[in-house]
N, C-alpha and C. Protein backbone atom coordinates (compact mmCIF):
# COMPACT_ATOMS: atom_id res chain seq x y z
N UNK A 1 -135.20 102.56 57.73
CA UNK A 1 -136.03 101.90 56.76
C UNK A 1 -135.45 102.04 55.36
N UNK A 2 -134.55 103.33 55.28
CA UNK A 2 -134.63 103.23 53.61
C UNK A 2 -133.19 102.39 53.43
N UNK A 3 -132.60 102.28 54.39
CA UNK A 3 -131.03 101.49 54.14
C UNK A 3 -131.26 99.94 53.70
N UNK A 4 -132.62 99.11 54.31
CA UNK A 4 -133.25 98.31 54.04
C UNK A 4 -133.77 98.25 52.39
N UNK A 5 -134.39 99.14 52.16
CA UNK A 5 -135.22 99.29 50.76
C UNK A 5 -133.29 99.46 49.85
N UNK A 6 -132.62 100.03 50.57
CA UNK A 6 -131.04 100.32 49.74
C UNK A 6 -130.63 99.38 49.55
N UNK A 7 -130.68 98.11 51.02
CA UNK A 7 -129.84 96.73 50.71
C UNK A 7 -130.39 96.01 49.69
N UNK A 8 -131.84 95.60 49.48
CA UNK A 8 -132.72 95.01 48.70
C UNK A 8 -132.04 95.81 47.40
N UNK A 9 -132.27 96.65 46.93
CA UNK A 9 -132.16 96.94 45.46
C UNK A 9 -130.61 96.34 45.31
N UNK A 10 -129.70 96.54 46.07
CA UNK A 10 -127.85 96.34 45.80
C UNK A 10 -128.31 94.40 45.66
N UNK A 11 -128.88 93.92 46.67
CA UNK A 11 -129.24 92.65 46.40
C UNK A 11 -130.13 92.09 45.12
N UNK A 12 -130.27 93.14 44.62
CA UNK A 12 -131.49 92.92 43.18
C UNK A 12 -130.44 92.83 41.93
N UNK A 13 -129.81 94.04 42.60
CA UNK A 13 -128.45 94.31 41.28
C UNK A 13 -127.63 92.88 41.08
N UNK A 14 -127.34 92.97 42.03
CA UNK A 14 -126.29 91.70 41.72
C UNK A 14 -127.11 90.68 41.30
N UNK A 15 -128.16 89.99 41.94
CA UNK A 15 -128.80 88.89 40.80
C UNK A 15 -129.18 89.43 39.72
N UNK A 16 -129.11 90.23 39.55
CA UNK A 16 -129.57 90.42 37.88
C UNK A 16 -128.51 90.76 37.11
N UNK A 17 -126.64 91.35 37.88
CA UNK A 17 -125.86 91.07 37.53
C UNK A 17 -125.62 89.49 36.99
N UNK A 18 -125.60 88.38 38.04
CA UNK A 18 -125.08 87.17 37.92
C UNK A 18 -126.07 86.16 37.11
N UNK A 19 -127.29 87.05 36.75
CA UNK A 19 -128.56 86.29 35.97
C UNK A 19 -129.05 85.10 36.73
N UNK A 20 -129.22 85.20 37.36
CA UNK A 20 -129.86 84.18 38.81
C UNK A 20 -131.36 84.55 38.42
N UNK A 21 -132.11 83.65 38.51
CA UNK A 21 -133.88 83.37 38.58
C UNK A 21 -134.45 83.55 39.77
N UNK A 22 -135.35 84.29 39.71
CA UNK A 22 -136.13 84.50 39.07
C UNK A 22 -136.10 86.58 38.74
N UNK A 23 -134.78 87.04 39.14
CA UNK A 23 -134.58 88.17 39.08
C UNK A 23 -134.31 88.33 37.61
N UNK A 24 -133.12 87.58 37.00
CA UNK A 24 -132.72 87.43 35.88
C UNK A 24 -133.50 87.90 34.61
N UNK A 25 -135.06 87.40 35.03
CA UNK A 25 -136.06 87.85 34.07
C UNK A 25 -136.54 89.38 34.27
N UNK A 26 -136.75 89.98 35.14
CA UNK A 26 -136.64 91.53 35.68
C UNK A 26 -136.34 92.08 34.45
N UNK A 27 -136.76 93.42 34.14
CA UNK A 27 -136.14 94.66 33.55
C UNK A 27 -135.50 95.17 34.82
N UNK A 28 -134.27 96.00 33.10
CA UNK A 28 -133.55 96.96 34.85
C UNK A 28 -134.11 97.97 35.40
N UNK A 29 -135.20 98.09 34.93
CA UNK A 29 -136.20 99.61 35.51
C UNK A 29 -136.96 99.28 36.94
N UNK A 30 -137.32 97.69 36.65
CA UNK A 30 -137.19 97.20 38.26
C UNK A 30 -136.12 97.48 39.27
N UNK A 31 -134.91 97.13 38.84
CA UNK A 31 -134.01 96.84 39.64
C UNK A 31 -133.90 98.25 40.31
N UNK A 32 -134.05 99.30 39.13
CA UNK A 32 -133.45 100.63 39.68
C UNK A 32 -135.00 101.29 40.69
N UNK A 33 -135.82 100.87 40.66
CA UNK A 33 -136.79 101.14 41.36
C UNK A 33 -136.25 101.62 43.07
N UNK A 34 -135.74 100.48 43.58
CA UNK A 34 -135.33 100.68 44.85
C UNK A 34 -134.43 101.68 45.22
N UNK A 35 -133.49 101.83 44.31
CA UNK A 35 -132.40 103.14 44.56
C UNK A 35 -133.19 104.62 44.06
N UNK A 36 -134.42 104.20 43.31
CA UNK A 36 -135.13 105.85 42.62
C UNK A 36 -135.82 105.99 44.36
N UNK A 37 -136.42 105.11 44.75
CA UNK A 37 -137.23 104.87 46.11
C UNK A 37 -136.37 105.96 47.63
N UNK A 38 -135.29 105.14 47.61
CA UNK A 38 -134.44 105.67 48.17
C UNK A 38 -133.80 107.58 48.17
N UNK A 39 -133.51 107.69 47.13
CA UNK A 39 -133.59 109.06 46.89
C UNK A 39 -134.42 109.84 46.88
N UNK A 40 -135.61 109.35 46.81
CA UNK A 40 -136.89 110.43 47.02
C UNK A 40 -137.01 110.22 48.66
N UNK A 41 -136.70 109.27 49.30
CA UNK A 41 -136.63 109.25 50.59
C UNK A 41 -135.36 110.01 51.24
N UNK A 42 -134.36 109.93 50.60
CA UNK A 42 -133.51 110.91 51.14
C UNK A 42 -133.38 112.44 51.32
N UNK A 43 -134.05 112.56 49.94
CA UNK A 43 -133.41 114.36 48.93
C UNK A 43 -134.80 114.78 49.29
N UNK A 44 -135.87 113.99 49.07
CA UNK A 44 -137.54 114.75 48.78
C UNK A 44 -138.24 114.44 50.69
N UNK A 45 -138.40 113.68 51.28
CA UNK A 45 -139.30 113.30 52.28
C UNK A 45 -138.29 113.79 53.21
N UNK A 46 -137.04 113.19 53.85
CA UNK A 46 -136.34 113.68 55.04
C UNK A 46 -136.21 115.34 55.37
N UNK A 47 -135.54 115.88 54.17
CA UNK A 47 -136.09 117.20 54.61
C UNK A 47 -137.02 118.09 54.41
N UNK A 48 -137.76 117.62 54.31
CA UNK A 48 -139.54 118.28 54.04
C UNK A 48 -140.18 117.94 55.64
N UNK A 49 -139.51 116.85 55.87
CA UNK A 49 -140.08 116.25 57.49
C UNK A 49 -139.01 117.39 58.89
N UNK A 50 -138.39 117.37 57.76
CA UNK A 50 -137.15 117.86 59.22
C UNK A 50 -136.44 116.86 60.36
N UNK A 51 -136.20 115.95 59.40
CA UNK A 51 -135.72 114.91 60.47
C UNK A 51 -134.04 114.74 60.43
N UNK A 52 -133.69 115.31 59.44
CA UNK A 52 -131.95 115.84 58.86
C UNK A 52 -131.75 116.65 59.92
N UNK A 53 -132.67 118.14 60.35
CA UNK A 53 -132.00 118.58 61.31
C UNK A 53 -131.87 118.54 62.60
N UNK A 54 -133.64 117.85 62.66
CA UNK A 54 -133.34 116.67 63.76
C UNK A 54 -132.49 116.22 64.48
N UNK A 55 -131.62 115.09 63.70
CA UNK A 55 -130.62 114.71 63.72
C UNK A 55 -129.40 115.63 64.39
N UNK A 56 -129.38 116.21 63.66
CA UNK A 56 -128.14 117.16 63.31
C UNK A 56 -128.37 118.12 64.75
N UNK A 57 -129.43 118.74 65.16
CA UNK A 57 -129.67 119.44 66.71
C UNK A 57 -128.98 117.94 68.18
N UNK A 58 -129.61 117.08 67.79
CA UNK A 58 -129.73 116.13 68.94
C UNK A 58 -127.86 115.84 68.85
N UNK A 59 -127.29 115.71 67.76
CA UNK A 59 -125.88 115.53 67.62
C UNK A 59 -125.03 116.49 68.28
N UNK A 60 -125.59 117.63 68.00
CA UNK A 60 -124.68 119.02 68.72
C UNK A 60 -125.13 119.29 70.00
N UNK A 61 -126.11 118.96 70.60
CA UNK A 61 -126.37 118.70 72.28
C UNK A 61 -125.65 118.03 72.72
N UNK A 62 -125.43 116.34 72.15
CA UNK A 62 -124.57 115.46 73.00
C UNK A 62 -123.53 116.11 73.10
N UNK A 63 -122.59 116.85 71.93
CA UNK A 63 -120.95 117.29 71.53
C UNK A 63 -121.29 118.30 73.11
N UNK A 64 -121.73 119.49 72.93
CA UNK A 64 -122.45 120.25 74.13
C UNK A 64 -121.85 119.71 76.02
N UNK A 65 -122.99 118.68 76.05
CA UNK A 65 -123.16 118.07 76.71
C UNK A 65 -121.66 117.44 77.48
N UNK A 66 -121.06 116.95 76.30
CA UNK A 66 -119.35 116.68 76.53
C UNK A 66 -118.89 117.80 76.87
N UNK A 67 -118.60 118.50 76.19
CA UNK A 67 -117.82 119.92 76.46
C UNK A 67 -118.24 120.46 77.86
N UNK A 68 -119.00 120.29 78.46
CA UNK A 68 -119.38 120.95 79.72
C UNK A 68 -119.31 120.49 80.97
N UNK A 69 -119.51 118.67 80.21
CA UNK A 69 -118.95 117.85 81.45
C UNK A 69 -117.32 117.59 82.03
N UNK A 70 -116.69 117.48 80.68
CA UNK A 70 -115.50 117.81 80.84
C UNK A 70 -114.75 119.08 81.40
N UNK A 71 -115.39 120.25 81.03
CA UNK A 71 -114.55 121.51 81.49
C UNK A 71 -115.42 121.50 82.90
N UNK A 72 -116.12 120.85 83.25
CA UNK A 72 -116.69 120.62 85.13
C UNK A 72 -115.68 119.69 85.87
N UNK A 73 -115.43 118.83 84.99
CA UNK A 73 -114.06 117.90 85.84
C UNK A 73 -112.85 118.34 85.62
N UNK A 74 -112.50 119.16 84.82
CA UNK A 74 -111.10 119.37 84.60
C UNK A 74 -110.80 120.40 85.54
N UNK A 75 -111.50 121.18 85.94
CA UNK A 75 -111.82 122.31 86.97
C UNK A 75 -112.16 122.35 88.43
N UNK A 76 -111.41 121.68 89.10
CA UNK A 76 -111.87 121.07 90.42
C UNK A 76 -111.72 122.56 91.38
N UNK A 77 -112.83 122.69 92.38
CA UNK A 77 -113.11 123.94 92.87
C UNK A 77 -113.99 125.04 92.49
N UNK A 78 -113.94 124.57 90.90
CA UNK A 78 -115.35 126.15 90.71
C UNK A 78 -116.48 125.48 90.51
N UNK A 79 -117.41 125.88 91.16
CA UNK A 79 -118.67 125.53 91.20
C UNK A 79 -119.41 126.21 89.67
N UNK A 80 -120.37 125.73 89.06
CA UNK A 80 -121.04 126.46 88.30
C UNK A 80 -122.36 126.19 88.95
């Protein structure tokens, strides 16, 4: 969701870079709205939720997961 709220503001920037209407009329305190949005969603809400390490657990299971399947096939004969 917030890469969305990220594209929108980069899409805000540039029309209000190229002065295109009806952005053109905007302050830039609008524009920067979406990227202030974004960072409180990154730095303030993700890890207060715990969803960074989340992430970051479910990532090192799969790596895990490899490593064990592989040293099971590379190893023909030992049972674990």
């Amino acid at each position: 969701m917030s890469l969305y709220i990220l594209i929108i503001g980069v899409l805000a920037a540039v029309l209000k870079y190229a002065e295109i209407d009806p952005v053109a009329k905007l302050s830039w305190w609008w524009i920067a709205v979406p990227f202030i949005v974004v960072m409180i969603i990154w730095e303030v809400i993700t890890p207060l939720l715990g969803l960074d390490k989340k992430k970051e657990h479910e990532t090192e299971r799969l790596a895990k997961e490899k490593r064990v399947a592989k040293n099971r096939s590379g190893r023909p004969g030992v049972d674990m």
